[in-house]
PDB file of N, CA and C in Angstrom:
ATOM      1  N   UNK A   1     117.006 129.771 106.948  1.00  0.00           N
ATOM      2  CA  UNK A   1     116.832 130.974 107.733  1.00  0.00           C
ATOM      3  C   UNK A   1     115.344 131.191 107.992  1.00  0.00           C
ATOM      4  N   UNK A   2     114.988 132.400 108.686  1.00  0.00           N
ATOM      5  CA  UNK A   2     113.690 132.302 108.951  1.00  0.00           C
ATOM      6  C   UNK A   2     112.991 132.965 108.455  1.00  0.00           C
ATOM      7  N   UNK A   3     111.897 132.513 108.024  1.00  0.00           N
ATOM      8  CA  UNK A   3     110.907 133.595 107.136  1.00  0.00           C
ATOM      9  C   UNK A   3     109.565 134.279 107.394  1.00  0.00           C
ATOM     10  N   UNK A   4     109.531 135.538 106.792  1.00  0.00           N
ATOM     11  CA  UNK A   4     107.940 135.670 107.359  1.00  0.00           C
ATOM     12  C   UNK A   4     106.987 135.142 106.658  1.00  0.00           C
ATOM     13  N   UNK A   5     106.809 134.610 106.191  1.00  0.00           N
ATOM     14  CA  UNK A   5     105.629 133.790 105.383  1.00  0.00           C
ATOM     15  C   UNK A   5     105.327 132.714 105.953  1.00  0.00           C
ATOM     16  N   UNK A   6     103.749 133.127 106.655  1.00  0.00           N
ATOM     17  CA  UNK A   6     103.030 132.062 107.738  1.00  0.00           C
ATOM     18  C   UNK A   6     103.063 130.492 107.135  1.00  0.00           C
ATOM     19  N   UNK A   7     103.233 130.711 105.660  1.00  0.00           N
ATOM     20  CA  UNK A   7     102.251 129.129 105.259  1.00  0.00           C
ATOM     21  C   UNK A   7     104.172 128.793 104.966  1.00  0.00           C
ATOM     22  N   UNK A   8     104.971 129.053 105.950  1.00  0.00           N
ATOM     23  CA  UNK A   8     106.354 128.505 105.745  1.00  0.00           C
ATOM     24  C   UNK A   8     106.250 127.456 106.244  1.00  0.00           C
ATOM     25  N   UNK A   9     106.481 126.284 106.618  1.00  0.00           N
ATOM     26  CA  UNK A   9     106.504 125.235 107.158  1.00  0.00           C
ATOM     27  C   UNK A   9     107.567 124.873 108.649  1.00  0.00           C
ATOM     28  N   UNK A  10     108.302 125.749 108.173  1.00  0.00           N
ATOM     29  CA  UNK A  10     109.571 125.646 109.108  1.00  0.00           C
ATOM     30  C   UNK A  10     109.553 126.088 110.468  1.00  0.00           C
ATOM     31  N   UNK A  11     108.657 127.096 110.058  1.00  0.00           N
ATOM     32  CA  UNK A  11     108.123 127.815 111.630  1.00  0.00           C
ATOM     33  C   UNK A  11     107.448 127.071 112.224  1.00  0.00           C
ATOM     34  N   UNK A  12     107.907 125.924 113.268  1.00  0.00           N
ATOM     35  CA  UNK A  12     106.558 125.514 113.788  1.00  0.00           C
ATOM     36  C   UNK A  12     105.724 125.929 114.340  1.00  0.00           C
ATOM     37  N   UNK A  13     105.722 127.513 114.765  1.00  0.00           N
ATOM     38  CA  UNK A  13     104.581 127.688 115.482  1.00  0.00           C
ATOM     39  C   UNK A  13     103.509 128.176 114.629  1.00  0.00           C
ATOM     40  N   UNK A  14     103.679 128.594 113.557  1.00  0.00           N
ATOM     41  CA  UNK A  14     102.798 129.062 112.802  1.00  0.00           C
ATOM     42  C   UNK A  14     101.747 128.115 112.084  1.00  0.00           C
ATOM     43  N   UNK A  15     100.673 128.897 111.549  1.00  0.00           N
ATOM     44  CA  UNK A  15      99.576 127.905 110.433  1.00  0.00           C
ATOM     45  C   UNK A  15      98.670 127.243 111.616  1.00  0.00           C
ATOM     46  N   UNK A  16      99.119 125.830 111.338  1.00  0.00           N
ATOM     47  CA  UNK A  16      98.386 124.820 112.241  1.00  0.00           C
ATOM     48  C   UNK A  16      98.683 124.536 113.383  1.00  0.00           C
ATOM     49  N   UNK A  17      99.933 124.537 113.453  1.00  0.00           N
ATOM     50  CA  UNK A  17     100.420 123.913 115.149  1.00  0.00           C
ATOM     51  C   UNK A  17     100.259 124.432 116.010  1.00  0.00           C
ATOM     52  N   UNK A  18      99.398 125.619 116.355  1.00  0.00           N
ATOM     53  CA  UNK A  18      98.704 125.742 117.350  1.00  0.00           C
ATOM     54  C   UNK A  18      98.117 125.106 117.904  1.00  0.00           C
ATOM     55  N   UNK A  19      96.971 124.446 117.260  1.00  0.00           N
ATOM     56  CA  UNK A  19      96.033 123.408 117.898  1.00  0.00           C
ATOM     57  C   UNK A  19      96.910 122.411 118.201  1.00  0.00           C
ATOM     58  N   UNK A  20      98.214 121.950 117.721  1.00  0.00           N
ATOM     59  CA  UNK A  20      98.729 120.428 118.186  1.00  0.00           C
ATOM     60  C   UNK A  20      99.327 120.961 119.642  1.00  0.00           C
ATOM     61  N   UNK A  21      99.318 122.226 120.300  1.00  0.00           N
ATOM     62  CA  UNK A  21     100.478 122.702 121.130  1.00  0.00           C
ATOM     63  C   UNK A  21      98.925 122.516 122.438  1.00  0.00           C
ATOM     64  N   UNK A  22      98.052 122.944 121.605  1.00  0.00           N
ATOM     65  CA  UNK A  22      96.918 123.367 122.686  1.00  0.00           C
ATOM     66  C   UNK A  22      96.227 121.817 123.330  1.00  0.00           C
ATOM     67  N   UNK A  23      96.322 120.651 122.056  1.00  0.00           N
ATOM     68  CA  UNK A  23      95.728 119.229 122.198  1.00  0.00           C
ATOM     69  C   UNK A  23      97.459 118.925 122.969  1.00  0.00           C
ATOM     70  N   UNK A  24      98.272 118.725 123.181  1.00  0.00           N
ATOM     71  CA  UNK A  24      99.624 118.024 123.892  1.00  0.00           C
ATOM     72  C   UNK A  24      99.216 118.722 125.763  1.00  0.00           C
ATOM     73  N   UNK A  25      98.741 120.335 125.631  1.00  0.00           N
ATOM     74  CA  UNK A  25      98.647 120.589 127.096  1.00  0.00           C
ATOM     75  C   UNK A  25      97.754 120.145 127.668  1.00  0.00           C
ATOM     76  N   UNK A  26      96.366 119.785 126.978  1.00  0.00           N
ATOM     77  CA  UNK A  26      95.106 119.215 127.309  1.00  0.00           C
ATOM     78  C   UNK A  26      95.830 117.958 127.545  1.00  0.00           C
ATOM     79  N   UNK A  27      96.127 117.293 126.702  1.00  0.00           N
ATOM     80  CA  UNK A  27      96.872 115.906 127.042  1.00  0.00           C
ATOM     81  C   UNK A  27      97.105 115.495 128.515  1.00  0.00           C
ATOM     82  N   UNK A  28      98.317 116.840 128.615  1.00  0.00           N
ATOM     83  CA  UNK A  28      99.394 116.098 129.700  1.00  0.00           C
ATOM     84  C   UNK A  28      98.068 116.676 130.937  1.00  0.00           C
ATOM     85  N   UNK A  29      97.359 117.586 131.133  1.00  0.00           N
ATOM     86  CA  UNK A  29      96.748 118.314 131.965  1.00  0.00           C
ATOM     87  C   UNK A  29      95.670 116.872 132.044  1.00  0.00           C
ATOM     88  N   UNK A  30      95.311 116.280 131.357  1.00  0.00           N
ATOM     89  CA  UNK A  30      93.942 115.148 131.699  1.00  0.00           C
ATOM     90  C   UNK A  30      95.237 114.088 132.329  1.00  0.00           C
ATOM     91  N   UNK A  31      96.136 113.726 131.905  1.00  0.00           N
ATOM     92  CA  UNK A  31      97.002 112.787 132.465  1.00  0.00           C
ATOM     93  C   UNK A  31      97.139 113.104 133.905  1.00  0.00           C
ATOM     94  N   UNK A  32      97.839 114.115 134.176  1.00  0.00           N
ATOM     95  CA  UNK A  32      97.821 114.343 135.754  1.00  0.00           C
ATOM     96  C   UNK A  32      97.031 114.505 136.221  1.00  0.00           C
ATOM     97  N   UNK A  33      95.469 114.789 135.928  1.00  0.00           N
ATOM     98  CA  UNK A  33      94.288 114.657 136.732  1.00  0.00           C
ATOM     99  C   UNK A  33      94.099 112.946 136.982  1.00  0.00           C
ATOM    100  N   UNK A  34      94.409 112.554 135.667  1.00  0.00           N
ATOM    101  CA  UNK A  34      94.023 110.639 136.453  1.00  0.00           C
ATOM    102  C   UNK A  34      94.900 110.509 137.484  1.00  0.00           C
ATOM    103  N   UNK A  35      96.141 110.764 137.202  1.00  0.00           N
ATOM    104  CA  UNK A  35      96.926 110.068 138.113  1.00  0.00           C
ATOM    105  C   UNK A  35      96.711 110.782 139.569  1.00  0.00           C
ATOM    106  N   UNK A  36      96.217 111.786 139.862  1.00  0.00           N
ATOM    107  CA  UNK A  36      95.946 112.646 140.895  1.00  0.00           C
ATOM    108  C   UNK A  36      94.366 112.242 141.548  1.00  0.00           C
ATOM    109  N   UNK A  37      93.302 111.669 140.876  1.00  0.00           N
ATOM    110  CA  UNK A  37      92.289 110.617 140.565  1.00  0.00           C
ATOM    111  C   UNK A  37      92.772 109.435 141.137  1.00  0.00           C
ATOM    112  N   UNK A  38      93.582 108.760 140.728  1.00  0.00           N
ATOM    113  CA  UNK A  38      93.849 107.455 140.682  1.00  0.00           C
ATOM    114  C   UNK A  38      94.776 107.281 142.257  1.00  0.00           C
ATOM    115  N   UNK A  39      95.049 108.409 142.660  1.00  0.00           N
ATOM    116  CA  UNK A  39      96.010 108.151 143.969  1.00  0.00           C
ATOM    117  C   UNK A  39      95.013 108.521 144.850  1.00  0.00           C
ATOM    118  N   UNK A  40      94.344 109.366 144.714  1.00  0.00           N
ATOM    119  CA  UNK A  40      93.077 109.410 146.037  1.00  0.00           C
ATOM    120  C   UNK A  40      92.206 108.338 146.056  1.00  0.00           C
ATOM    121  N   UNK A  41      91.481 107.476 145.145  1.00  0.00           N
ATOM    122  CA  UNK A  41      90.911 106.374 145.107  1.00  0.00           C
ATOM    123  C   UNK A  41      91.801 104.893 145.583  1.00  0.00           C
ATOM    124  N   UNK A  42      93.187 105.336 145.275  1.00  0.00           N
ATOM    125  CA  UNK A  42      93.776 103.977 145.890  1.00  0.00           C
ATOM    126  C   UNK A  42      94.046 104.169 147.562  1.00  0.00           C
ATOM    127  N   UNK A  43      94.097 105.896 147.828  1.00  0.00           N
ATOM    128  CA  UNK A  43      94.097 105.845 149.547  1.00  0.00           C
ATOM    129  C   UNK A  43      92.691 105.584 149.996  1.00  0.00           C
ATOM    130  N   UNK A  44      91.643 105.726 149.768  1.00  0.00           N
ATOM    131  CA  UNK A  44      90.755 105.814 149.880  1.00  0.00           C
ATOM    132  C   UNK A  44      90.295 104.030 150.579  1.00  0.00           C
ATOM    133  N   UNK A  45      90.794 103.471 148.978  1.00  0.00           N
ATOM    134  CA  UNK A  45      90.462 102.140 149.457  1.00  0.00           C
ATOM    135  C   UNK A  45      91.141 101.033 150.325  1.00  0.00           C
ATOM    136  N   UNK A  46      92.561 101.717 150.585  1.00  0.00           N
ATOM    137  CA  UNK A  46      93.671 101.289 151.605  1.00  0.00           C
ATOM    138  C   UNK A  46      92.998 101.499 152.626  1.00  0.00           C
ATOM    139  N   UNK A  47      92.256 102.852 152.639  1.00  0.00           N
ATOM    140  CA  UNK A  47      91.656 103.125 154.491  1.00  0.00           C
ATOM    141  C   UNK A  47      90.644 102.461 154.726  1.00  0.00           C
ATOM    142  N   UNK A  48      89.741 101.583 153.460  1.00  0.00           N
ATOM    143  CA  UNK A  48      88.587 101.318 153.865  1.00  0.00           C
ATOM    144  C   UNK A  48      88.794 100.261 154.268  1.00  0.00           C
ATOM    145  N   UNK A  49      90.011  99.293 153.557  1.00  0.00           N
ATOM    146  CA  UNK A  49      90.212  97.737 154.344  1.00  0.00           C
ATOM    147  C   UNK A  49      90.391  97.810 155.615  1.00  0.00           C
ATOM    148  N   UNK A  50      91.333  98.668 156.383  1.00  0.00           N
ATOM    149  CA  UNK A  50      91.862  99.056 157.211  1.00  0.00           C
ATOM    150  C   UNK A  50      90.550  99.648 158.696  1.00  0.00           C
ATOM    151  N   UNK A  51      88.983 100.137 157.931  1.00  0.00           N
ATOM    152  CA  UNK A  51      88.133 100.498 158.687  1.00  0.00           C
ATOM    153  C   UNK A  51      87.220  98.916 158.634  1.00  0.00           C
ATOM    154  N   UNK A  52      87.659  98.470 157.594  1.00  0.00           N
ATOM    155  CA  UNK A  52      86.797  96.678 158.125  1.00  0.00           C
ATOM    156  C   UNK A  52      87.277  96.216 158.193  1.00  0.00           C
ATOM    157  N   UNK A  53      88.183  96.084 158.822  1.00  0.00           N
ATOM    158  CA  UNK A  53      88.711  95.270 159.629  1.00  0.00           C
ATOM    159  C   UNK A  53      88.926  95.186 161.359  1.00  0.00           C
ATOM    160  N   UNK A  54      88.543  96.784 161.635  1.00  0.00           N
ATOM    161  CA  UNK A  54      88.605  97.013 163.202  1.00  0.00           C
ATOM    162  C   UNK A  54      87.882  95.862 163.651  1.00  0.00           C
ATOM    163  N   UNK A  55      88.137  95.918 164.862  1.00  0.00           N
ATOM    164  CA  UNK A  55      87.635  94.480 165.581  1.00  0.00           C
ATOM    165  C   UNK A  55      86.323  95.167 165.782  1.00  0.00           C
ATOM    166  N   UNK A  56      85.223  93.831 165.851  1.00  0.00           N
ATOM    167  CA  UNK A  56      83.852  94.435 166.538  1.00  0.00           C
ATOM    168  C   UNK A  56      84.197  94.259 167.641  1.00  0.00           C
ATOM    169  N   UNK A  57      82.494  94.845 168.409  1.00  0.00           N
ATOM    170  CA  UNK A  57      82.496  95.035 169.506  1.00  0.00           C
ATOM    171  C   UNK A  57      81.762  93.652 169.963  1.00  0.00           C
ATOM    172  N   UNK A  58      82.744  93.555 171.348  1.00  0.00           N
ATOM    173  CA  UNK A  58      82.570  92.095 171.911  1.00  0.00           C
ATOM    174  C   UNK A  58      81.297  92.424 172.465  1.00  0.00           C
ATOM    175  N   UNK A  59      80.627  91.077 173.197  1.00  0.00           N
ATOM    176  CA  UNK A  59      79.064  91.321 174.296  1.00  0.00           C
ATOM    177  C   UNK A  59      79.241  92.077 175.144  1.00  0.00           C
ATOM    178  N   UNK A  60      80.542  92.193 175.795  1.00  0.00           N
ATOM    179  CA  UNK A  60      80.519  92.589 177.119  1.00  0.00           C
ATOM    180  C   UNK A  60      80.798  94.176 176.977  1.00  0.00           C
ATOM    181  N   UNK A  61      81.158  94.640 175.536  1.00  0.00           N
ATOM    182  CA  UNK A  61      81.935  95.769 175.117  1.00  0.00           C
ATOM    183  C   UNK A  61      80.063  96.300 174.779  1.00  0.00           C
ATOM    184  N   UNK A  62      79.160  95.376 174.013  1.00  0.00           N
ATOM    185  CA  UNK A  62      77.961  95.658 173.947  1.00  0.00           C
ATOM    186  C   UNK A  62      76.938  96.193 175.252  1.00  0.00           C
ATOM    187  N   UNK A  63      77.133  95.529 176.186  1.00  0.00           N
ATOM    188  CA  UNK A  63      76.399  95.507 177.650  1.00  0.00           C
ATOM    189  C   UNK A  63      77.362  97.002 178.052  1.00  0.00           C
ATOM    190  N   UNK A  64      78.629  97.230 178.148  1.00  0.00           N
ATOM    191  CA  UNK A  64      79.008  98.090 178.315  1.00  0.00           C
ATOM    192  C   UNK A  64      78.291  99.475 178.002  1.00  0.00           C
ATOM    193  N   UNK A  65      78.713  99.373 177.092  1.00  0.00           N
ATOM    194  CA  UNK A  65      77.546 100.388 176.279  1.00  0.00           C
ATOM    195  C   UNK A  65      76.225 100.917 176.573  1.00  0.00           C
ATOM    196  N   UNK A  66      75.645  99.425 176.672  1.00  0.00           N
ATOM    197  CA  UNK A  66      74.225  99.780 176.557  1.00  0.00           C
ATOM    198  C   UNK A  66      73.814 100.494 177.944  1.00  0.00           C
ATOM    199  N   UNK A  67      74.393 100.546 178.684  1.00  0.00           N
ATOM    200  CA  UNK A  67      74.265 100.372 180.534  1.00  0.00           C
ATOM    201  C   UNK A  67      74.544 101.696 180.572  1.00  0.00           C
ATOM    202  N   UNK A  68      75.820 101.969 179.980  1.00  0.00           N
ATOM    203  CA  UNK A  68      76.434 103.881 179.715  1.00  0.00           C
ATOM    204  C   UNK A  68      75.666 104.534 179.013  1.00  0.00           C
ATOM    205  N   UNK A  69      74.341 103.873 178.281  1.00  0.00           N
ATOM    206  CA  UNK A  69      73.791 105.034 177.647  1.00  0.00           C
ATOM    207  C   UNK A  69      72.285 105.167 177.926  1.00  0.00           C
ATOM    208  N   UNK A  70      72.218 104.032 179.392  1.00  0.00           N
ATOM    209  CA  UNK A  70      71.448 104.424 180.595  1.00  0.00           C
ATOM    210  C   UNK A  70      70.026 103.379 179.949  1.00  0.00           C
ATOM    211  N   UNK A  71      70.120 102.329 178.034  1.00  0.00           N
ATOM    212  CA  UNK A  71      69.454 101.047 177.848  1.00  0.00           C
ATOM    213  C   UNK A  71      68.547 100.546 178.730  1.00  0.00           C
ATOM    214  N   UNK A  72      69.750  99.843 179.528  1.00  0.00           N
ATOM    215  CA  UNK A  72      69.245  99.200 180.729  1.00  0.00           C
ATOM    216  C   UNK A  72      69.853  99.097 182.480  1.00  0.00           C
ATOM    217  N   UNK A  73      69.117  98.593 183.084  1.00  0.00           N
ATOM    218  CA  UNK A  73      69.478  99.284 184.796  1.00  0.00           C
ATOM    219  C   UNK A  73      70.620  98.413 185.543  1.00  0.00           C
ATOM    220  N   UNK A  74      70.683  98.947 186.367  1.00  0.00           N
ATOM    221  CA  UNK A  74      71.840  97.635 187.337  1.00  0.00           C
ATOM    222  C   UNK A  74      71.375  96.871 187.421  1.00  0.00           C
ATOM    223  N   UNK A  75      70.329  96.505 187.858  1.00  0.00           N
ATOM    224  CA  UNK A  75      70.044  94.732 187.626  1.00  0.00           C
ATOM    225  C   UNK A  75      70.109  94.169 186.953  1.00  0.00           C
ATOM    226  N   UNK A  76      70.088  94.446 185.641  1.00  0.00           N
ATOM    227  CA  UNK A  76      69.602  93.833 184.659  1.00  0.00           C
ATOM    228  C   UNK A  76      71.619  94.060 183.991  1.00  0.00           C
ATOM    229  N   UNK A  77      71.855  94.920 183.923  1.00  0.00           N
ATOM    230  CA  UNK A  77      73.207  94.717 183.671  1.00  0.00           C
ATOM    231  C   UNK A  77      74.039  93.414 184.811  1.00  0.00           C
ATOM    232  N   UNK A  78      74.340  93.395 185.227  1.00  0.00           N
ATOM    233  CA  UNK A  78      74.714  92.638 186.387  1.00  0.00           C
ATOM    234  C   UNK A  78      74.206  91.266 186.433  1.00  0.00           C
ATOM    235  N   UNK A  79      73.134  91.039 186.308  1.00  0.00           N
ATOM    236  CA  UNK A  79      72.600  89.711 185.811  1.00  0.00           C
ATOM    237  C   UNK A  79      73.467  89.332 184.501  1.00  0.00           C
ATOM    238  N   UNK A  80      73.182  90.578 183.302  1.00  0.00           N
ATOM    239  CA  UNK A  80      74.058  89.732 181.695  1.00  0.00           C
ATOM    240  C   UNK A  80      75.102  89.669 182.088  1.00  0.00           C
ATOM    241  N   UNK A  81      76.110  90.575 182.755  1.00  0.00           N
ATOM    242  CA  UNK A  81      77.290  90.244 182.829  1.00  0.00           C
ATOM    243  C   UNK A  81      77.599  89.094 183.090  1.00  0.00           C
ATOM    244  N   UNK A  82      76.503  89.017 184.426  1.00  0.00           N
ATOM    245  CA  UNK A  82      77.436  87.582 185.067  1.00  0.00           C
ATOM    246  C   UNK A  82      76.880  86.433 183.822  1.00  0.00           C
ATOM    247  N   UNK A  83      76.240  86.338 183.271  1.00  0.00           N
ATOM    248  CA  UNK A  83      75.519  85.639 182.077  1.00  0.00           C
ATOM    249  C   UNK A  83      76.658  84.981 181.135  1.00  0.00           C
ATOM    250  N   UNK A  84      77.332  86.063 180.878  1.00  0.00           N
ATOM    251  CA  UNK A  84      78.224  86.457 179.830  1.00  0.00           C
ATOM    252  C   UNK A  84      79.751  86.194 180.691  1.00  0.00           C
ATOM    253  N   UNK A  85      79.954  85.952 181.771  1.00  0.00           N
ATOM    254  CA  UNK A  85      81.193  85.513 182.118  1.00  0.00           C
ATOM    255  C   UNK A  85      81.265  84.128 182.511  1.00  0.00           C
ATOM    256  N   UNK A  86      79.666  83.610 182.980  1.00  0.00           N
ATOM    257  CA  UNK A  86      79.676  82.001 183.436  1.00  0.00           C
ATOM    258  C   UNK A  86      79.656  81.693 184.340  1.00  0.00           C
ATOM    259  N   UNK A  87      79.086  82.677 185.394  1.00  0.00           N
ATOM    260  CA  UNK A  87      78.395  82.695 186.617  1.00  0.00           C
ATOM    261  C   UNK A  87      77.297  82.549 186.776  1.00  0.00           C
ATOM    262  N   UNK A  88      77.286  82.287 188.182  1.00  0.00           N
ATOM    263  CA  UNK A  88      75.545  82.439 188.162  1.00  0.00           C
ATOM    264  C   UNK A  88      75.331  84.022 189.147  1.00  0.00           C
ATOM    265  N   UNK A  89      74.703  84.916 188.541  1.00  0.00           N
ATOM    266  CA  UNK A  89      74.165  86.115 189.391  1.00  0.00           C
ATOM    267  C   UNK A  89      73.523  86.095 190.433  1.00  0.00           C
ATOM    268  N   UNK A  90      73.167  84.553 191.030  1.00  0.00           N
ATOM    269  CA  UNK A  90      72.797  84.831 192.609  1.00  0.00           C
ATOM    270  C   UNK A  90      71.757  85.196 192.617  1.00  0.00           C
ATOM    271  N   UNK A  91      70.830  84.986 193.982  1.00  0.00           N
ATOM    272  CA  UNK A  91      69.640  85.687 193.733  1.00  0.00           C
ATOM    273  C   UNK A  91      69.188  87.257 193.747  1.00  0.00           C
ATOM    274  N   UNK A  92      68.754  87.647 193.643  1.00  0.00           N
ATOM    275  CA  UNK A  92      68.325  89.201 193.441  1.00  0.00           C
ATOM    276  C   UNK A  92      66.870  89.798 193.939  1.00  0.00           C
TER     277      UNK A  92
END
């Protein structure tokens, strides 16, 4: 039956087992932080294969560019292009 006398043994909550109740929630509470840890670091590194691997940017995807962000002029674009496709740009 149950008794009031703390240093009873039977009671588990009494005496000591506090601290074992308080070290089991710390426990499980650090456990689900790894695993909550451990799943953002594995998306993390799923997305990063996934960002090196995009294709680079080709020459012509380069000249593109450079021309749209006003680099270099029509002539000089128009000349690489044709450079870069295996023409000859003709005279100018």
């Amino acid at each position: 039956m149950w008794h009031n006398d703390w240093n009873y043994r039977s009671d588990h909550m009494s005496g000591g087992d506090w601290w074992w109740m308080g070290f089991m929630t710390l426990f499980w509470v650090a456990v689900l932080a790894l695993a909550v840890w451990m799943v953002i670091r594995l998306s993390r590194a799923i997305e990063s294969r996934h960002v090196s691997v995009d294709h680079r940017e080709t020459p012509r995807e380069t000249l593109d560019r450079r021309y749209a962000a006003g680099e270099i002029d029509s002539a000089t674009y128009t000349e690489m292009r044709a450079r870069l496709s295996g023409t000859d740009p003709g005279p100018l």
